[in-house]
PDB file of N, CA and C in Angstrom:
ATOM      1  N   UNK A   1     103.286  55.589  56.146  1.00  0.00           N
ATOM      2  CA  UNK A   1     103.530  55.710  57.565  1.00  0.00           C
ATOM      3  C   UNK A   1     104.913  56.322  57.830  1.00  0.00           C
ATOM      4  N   UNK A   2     105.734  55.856  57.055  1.00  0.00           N
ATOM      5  CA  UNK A   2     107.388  56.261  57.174  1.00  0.00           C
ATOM      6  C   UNK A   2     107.371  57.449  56.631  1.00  0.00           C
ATOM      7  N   UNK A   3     106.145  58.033  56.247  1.00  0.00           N
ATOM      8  CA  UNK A   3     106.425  59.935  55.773  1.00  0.00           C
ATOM      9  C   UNK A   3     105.939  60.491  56.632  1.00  0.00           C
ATOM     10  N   UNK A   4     104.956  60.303  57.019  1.00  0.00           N
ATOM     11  CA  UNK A   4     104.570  60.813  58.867  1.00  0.00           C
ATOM     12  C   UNK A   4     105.520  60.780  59.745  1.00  0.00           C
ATOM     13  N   UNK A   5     106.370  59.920  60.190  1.00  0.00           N
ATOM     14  CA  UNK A   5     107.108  60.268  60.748  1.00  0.00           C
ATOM     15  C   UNK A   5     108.459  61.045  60.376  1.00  0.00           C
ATOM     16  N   UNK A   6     108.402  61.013  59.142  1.00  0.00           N
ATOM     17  CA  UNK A   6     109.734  61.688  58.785  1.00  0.00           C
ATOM     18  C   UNK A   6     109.450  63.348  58.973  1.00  0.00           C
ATOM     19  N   UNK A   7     108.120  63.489  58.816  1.00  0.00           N
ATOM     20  CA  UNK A   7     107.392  64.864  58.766  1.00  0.00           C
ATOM     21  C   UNK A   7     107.546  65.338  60.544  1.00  0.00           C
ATOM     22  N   UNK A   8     106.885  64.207  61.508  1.00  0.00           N
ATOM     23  CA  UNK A   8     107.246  64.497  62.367  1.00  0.00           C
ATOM     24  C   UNK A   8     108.389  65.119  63.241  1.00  0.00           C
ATOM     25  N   UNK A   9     109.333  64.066  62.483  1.00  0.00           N
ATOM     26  CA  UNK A   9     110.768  64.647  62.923  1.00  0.00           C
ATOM     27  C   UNK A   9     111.260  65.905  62.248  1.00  0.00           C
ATOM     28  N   UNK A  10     110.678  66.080  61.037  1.00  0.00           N
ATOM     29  CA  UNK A  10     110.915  67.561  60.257  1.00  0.00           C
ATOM     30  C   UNK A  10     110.326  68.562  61.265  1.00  0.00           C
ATOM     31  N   UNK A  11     109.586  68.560  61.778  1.00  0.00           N
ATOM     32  CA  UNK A  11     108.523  69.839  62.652  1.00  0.00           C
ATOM     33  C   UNK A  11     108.871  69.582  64.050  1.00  0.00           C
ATOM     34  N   UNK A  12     109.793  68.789  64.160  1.00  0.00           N
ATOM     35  CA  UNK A  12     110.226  68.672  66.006  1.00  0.00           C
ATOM     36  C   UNK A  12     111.627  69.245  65.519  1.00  0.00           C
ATOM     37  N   UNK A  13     112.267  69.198  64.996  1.00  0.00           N
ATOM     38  CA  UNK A  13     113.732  70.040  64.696  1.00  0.00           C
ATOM     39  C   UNK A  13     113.117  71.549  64.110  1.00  0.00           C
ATOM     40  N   UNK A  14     111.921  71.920  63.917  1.00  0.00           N
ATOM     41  CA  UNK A  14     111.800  73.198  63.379  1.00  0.00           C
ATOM     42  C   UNK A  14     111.340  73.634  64.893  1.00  0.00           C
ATOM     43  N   UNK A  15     110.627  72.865  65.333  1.00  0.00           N
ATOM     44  CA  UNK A  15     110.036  73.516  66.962  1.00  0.00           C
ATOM     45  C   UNK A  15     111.067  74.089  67.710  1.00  0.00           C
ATOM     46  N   UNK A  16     112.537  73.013  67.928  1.00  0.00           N
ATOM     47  CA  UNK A  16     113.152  73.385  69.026  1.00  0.00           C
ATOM     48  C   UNK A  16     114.032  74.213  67.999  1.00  0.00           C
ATOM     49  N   UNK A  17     114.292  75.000  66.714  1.00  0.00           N
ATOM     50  CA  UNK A  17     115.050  75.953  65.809  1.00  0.00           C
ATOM     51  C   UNK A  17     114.046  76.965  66.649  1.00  0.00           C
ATOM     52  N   UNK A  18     113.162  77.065  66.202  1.00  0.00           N
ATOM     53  CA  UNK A  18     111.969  78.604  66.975  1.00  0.00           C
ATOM     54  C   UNK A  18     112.329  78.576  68.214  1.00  0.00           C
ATOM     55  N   UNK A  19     112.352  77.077  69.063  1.00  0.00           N
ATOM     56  CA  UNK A  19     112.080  77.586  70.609  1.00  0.00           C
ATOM     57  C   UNK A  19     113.653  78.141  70.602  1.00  0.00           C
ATOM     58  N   UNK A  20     114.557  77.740  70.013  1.00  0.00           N
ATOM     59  CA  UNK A  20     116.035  78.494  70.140  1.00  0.00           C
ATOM     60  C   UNK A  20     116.111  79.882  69.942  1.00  0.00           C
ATOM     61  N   UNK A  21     115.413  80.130  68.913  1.00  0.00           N
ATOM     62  CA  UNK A  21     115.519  81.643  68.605  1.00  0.00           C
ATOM     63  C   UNK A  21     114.851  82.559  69.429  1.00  0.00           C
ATOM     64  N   UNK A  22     113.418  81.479  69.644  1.00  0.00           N
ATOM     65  CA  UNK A  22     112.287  82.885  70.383  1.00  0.00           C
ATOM     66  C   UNK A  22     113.399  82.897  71.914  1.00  0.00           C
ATOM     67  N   UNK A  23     113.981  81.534  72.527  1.00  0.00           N
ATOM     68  CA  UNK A  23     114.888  81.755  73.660  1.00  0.00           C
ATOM     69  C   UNK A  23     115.295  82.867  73.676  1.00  0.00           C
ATOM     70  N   UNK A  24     116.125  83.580  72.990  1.00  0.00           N
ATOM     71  CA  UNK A  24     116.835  84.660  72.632  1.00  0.00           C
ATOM     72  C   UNK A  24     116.176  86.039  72.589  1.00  0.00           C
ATOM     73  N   UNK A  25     115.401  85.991  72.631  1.00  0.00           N
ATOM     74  CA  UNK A  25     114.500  87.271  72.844  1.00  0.00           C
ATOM     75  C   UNK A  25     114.420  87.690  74.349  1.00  0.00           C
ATOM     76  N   UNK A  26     114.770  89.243  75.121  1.00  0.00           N
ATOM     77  CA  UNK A  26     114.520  89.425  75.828  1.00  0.00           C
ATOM     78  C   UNK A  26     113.409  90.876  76.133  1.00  0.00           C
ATOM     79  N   UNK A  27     112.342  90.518  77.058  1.00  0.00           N
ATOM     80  CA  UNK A  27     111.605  91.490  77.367  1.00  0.00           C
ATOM     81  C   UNK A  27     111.963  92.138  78.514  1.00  0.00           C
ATOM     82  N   UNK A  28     111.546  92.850  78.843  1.00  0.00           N
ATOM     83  CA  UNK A  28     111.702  93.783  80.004  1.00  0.00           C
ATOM     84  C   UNK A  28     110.525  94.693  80.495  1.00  0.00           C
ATOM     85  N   UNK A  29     110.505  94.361  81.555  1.00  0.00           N
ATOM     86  CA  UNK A  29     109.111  95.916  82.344  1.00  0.00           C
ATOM     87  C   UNK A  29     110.079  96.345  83.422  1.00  0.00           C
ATOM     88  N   UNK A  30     109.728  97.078  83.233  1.00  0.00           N
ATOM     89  CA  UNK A  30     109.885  98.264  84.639  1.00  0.00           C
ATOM     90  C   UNK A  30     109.424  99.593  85.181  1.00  0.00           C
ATOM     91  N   UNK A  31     108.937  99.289  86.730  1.00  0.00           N
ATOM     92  CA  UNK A  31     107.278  99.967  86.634  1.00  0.00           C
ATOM     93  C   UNK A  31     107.592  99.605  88.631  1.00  0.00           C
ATOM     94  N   UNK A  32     107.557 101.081  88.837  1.00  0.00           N
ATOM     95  CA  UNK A  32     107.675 100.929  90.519  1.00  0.00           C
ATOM     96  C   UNK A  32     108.646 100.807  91.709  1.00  0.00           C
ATOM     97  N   UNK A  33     109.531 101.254  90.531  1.00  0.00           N
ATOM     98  CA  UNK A  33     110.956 100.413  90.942  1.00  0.00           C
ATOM     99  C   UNK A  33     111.373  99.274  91.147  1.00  0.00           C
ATOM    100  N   UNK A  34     110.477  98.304  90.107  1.00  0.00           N
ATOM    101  CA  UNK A  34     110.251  96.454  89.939  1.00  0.00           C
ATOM    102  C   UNK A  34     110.730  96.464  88.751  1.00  0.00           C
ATOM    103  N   UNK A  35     112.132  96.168  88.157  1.00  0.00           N
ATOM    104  CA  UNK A  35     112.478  95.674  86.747  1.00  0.00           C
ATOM    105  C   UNK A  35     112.747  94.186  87.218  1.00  0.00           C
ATOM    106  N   UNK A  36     111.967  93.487  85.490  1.00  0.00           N
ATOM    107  CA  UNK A  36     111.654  92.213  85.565  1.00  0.00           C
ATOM    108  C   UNK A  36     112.073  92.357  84.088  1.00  0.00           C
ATOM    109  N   UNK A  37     113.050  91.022  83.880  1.00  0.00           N
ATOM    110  CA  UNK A  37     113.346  90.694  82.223  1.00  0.00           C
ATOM    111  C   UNK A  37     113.278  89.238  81.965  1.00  0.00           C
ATOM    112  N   UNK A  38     112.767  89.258  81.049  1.00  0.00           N
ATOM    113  CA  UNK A  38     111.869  87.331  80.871  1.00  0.00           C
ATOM    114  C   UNK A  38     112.598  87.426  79.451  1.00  0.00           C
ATOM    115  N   UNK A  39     113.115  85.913  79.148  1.00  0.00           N
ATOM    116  CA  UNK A  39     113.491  85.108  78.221  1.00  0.00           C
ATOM    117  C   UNK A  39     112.490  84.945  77.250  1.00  0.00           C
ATOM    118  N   UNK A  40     112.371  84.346  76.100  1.00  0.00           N
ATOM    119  CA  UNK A  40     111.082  84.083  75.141  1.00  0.00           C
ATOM    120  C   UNK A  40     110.664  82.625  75.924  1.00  0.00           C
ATOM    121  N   UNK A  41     110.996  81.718  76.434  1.00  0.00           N
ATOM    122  CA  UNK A  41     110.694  80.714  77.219  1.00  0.00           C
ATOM    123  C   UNK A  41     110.085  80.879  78.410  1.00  0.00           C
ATOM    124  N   UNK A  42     109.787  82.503  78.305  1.00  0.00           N
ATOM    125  CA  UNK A  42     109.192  82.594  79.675  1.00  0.00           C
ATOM    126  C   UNK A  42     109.841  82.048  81.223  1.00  0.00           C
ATOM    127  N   UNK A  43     110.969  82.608  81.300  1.00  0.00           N
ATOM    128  CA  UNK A  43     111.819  81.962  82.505  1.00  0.00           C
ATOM    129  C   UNK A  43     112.346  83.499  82.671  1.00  0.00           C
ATOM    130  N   UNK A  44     112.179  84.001  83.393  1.00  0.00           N
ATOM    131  CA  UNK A  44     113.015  85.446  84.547  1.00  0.00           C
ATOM    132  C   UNK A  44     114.029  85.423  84.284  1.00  0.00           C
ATOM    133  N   UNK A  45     115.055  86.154  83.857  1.00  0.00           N
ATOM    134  CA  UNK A  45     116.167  86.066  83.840  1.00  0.00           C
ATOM    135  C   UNK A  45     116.992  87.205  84.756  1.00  0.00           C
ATOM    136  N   UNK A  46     116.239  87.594  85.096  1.00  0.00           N
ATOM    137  CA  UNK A  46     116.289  89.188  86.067  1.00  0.00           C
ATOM    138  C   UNK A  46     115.643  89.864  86.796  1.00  0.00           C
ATOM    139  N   UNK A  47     115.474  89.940  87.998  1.00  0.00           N
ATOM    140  CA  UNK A  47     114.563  91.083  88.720  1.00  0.00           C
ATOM    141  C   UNK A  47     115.198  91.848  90.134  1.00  0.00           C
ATOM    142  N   UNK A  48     114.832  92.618  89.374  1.00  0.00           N
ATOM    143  CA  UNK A  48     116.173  94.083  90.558  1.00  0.00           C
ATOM    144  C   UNK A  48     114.744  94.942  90.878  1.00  0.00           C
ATOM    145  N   UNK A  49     115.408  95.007  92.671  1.00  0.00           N
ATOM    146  CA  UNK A  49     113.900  95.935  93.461  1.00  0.00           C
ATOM    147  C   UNK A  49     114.913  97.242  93.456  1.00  0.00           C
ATOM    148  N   UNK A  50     114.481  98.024  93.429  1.00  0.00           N
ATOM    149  CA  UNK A  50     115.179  99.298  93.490  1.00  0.00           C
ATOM    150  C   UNK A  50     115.092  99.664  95.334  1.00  0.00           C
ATOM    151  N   UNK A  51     115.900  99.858  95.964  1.00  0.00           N
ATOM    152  CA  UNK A  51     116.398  99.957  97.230  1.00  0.00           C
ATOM    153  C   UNK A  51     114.876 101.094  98.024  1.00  0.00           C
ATOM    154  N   UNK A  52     115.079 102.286  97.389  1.00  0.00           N
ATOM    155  CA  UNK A  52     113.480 102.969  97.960  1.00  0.00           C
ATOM    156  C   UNK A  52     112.052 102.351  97.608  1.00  0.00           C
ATOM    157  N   UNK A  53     111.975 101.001  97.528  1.00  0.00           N
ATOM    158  CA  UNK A  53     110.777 100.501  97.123  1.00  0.00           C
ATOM    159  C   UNK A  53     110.637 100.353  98.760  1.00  0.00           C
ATOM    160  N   UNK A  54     108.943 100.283  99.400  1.00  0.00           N
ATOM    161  CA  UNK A  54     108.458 100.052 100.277  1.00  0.00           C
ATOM    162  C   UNK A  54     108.445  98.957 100.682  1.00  0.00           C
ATOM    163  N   UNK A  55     108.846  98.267 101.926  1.00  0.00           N
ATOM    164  CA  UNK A  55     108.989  96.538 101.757  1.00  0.00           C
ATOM    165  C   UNK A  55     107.399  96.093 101.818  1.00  0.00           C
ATOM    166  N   UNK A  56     106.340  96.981 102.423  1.00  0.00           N
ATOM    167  CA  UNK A  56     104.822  96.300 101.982  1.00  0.00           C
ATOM    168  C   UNK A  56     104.548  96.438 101.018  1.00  0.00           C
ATOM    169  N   UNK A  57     104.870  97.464  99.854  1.00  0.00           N
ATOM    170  CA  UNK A  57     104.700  97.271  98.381  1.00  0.00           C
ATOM    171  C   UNK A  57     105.101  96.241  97.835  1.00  0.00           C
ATOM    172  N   UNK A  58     106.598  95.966  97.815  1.00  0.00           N
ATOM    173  CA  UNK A  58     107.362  94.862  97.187  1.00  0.00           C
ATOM    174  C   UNK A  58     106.292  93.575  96.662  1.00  0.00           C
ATOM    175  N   UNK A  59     105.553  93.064  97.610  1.00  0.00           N
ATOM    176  CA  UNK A  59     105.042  91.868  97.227  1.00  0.00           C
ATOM    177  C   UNK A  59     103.836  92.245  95.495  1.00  0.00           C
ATOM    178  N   UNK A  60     103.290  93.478  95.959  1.00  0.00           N
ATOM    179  CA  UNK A  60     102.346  93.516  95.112  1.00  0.00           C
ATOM    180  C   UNK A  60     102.699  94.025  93.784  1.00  0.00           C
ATOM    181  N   UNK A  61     103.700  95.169  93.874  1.00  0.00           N
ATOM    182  CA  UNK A  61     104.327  95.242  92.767  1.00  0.00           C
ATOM    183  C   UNK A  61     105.274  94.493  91.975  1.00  0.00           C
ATOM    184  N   UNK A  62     105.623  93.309  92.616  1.00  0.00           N
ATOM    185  CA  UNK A  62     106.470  92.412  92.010  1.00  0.00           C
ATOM    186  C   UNK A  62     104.947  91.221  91.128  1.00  0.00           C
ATOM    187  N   UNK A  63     103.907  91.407  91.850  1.00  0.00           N
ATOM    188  CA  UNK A  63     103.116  90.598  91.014  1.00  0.00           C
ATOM    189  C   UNK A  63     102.473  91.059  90.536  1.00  0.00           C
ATOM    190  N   UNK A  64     102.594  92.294  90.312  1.00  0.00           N
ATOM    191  CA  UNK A  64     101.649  93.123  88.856  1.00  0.00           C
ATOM    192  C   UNK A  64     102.939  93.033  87.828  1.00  0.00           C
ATOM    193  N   UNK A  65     104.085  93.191  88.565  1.00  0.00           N
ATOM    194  CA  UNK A  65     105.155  93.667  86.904  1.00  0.00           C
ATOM    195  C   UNK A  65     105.052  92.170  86.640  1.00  0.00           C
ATOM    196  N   UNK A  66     105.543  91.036  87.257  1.00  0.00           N
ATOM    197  CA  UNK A  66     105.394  89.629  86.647  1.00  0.00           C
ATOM    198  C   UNK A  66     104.164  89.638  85.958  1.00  0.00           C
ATOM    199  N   UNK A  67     102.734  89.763  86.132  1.00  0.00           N
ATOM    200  CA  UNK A  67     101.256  89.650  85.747  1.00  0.00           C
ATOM    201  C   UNK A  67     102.277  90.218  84.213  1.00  0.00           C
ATOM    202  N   UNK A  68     102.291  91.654  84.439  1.00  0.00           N
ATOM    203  CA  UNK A  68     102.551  92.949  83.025  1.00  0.00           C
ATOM    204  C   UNK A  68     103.713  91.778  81.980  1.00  0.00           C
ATOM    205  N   UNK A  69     104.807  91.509  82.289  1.00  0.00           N
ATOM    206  CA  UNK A  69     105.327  90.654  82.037  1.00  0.00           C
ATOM    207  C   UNK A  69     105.180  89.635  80.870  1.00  0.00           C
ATOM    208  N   UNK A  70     104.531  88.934  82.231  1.00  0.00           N
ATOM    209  CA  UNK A  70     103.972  87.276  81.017  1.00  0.00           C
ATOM    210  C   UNK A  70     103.089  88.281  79.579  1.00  0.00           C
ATOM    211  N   UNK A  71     102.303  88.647  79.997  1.00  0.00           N
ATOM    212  CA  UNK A  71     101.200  89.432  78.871  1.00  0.00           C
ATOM    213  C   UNK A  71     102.338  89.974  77.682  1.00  0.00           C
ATOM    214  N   UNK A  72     103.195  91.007  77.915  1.00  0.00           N
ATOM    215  CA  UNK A  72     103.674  91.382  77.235  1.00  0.00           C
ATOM    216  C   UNK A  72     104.616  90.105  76.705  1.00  0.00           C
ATOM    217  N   UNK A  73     105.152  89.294  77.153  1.00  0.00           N
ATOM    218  CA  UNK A  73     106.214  88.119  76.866  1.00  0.00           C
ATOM    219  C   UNK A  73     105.316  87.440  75.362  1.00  0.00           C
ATOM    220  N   UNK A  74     103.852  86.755  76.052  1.00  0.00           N
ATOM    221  CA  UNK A  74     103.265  86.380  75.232  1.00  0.00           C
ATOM    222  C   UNK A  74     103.100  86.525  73.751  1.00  0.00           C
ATOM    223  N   UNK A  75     102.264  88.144  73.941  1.00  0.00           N
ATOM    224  CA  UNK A  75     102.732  89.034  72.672  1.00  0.00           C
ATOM    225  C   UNK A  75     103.620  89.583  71.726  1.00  0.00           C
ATOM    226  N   UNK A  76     104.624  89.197  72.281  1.00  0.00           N
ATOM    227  CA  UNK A  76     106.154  89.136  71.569  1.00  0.00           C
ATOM    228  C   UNK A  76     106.012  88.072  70.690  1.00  0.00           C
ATOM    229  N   UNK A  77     106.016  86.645  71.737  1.00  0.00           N
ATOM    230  CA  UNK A  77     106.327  85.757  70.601  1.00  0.00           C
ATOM    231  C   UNK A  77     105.399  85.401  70.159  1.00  0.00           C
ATOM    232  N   UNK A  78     103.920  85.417  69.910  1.00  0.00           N
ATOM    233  CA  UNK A  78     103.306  85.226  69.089  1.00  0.00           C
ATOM    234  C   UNK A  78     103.627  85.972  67.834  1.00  0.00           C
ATOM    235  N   UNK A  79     104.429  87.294  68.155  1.00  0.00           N
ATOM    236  CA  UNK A  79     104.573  88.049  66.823  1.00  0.00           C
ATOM    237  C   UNK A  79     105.096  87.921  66.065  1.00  0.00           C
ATOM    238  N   UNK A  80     106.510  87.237  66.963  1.00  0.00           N
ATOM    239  CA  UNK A  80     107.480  86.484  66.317  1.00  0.00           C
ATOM    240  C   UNK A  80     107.581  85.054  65.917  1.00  0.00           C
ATOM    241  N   UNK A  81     106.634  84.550  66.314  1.00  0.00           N
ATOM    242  CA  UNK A  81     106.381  83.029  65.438  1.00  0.00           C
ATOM    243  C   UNK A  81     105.551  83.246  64.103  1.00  0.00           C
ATOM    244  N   UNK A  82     104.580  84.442  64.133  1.00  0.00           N
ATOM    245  CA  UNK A  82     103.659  85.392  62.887  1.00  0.00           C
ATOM    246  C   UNK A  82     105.085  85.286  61.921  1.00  0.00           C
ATOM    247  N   UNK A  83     105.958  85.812  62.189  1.00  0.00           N
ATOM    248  CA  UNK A  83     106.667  86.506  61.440  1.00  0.00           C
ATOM    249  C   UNK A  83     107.817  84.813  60.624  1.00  0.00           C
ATOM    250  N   UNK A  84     107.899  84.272  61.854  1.00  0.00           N
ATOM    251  CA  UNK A  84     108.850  83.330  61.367  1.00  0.00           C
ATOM    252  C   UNK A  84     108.293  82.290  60.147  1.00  0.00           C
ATOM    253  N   UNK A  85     106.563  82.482  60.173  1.00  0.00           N
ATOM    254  CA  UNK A  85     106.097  81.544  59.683  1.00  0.00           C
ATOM    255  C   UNK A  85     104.719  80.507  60.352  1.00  0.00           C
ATOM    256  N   UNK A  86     104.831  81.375  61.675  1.00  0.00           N
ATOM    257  CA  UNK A  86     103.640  80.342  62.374  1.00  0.00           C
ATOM    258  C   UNK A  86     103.924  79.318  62.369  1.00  0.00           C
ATOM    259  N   UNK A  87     102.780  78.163  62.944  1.00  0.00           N
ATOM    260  CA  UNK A  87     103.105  76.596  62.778  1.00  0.00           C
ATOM    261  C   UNK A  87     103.275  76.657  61.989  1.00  0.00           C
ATOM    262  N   UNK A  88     103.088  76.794  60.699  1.00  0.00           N
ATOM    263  CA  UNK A  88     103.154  76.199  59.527  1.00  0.00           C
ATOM    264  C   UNK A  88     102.926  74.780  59.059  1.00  0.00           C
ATOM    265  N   UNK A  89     103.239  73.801  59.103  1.00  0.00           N
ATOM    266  CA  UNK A  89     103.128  72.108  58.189  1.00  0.00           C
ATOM    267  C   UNK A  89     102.705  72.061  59.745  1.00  0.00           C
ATOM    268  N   UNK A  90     103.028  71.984  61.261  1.00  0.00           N
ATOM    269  CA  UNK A  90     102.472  71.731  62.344  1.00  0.00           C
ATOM    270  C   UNK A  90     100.939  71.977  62.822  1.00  0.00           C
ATOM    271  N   UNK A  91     100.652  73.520  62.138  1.00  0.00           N
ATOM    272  CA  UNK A  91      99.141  73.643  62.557  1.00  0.00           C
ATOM    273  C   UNK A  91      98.103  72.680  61.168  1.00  0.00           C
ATOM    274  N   UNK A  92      99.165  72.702  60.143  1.00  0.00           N
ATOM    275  CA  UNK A  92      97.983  71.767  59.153  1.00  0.00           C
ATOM    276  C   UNK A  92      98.062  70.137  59.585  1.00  0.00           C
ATOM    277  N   UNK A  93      99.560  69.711  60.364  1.00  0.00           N
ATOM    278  CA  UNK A  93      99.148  68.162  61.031  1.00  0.00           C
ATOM    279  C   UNK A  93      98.128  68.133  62.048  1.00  0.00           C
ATOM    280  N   UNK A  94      98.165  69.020  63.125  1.00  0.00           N
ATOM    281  CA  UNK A  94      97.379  69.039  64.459  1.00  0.00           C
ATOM    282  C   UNK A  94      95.615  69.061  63.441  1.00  0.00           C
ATOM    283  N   UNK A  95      95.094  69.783  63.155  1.00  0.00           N
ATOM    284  CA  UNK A  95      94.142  70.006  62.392  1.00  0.00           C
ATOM    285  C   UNK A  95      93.710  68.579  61.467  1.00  0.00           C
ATOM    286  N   UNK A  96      94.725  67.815  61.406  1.00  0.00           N
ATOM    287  CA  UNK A  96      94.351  66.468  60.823  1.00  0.00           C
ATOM    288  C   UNK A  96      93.720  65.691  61.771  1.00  0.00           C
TER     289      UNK A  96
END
């Protein structure tokens, strides 16, 4: 029982090492005169309307580049958790 949890606590200090690193990753779209730049945590860290944007556009193009965004955000860090190692010892506990 006391190795389960020691395992546990091994893969909760590796979680928040990844969520630190993937943090650090920044994406970016820009598309319409809507730049949007997202964190690997998926949190905005930026969005600048470019001054000749239409103010009835604004709404819709701000929620296609967010939509474009998350998608692309996603795909990042899945690539980069591929790369770091995946779950690793986490996807063979969950699977237990």
């Amino acid at each position: 029982m006391f190795e389960k949890l020691k395992q546990l606590k091994d893969l909760r200090s590796q979680a928040k090492t990844m969520q630190s690193m993937l943090a650090q990753e920044k994406i970016t779209v820009d598309e319409h005169g809507i730049k949007i730049t997202m964190n690997g945590n998926m949190e905005i860290i930026e969005l600048i309307i470019a001054p000749d944007v239409a103010p009835e556009r604004i709404a819709g193009y701000v929620k296609d580049s967010t939509n474009e965004i998350i998608k692309k955000t996603q795909k990042v860090m899945a690539q980069k958790m591929q790369e770091m190692g995946g779950l690793g010892d986490l996807g063979d506990l969950l699977k237990k």
